[in-house]
Protein backbone atom coordinates (compact mmCIF):
# COMPACT_ATOMS: atom_id res chain seq x y z
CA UNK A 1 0.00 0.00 0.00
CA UNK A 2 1.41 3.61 -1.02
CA UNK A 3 2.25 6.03 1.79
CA UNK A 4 0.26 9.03 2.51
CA UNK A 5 3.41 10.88 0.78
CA UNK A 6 3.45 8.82 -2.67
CA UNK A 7 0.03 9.82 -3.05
CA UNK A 8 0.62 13.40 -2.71
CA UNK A 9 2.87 13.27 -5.29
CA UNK A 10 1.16 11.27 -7.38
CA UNK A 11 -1.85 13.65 -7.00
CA UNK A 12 0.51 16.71 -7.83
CA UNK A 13 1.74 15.09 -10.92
CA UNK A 14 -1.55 14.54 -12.02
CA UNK A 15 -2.52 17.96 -11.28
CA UNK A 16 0.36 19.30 -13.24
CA UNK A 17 -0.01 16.68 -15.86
CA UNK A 18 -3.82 17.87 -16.58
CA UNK A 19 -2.70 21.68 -16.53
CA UNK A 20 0.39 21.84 -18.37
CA UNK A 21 -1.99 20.06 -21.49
CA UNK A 22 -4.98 22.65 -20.86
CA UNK A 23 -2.34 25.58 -21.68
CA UNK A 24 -0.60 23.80 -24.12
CA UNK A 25 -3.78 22.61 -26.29
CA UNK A 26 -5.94 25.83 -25.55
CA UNK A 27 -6.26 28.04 -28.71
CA UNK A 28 -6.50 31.60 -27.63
CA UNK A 29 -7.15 33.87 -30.92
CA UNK A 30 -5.01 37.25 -31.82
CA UNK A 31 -5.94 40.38 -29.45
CA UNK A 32 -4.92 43.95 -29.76
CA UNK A 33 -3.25 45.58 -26.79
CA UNK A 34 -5.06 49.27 -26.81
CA UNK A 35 -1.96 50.44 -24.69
CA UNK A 36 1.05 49.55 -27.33
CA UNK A 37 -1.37 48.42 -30.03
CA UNK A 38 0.67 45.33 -30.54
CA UNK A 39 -1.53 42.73 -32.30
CA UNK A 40 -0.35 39.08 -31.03
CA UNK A 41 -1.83 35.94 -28.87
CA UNK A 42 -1.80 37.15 -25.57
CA UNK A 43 0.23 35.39 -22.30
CA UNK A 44 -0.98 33.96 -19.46
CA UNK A 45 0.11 35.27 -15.85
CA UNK A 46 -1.09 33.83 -13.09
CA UNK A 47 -0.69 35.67 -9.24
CA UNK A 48 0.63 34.52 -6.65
CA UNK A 49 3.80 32.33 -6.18
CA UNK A 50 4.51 28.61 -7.51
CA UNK A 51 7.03 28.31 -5.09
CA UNK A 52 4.72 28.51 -2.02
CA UNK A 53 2.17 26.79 -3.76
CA UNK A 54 4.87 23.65 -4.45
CA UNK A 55 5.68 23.81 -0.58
CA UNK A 56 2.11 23.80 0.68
CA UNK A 57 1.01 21.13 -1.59
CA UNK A 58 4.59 19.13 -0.15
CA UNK A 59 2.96 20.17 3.46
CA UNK A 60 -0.49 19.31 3.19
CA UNK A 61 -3.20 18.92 0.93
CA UNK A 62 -5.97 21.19 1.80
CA UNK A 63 -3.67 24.60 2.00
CA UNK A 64 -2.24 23.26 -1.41
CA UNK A 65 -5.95 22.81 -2.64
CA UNK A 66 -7.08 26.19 -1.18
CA UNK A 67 -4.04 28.19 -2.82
CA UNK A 68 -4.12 26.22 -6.09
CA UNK A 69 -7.82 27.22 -6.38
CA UNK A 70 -7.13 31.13 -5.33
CA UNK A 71 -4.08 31.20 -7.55
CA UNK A 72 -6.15 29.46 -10.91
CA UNK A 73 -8.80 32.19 -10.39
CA UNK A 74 -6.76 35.15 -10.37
CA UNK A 75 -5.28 34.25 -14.25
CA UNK A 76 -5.05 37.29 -16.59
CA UNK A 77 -4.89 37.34 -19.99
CA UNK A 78 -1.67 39.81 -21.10
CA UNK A 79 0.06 41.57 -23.89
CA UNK A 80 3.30 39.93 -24.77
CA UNK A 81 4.90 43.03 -25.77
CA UNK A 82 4.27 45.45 -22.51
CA UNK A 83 2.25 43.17 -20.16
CA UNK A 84 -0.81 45.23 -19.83
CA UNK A 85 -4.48 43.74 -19.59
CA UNK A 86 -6.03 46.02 -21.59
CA UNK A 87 -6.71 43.53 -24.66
CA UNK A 88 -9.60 43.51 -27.15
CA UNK A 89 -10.54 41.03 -29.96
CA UNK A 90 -9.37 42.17 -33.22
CA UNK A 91 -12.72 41.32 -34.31
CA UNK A 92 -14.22 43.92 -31.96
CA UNK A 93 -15.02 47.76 -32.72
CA UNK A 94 -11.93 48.85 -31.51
CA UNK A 95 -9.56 45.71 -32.56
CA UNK A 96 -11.01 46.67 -36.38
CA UNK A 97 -10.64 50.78 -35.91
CA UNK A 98 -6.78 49.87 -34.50
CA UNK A 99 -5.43 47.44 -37.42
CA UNK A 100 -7.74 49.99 -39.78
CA UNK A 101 -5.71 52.83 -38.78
CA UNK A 102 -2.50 51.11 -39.11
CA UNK A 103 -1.22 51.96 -35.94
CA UNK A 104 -0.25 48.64 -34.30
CA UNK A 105 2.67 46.50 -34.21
CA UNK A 106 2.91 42.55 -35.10
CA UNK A 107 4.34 40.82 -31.84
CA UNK A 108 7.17 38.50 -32.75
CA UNK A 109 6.07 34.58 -31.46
């Protein structure tokens, strides 16, 4: 029978297993950034730290849990170029009047 320690790693592994494929098989379309009008797929930051979340999952598993769960909600979608939030769909009313003015900038993937 496994020890109470094997299955918490076990249960982080598949944790990390089954989010490292959402974010590497999620399409996420091409935004404009209305700060630097930089026209690109935008990032992914998450708050918080991984390297307390690591240690409380290594401690126990409900603070893991709990911390995993506050740090997956507070996700933001970025710019690549200067980091800010401030994104639209370049299908939107201000995505079209941006790329129509010719005022943005290709990001380089």
């Amino acid at each position: 029978m496994p020890t109470m320690t094997t299955m918490y790693v076990m249960l982080f592994i598949a944790f990390a297993a089954i989010g490292l494929a959402v974010v590497l098989f999620r399409s996420q379309p091409s935004m404009v950034c209305t700060r630097c009008k930089t026209v690109a797929r935008p990032k992914t930051r998450t708050g918080g730290s991984f390297a307390l979340e690591i240690l409380l999952w290594l401690m126990f598993l409900l603070p893991g849990l709990i911390y995993t769960l506050i740090r997956s909600s507070s996700t933001a979608r970025v710019c690549p170029a200067c980091g800010s939030a401030e994104l639209v769909p370049t299908t939107s009313p201000v995505g079209q009047q941006i790329l129509r003015d010719g005022h943005h900038a290709n990001a380089a993937r």
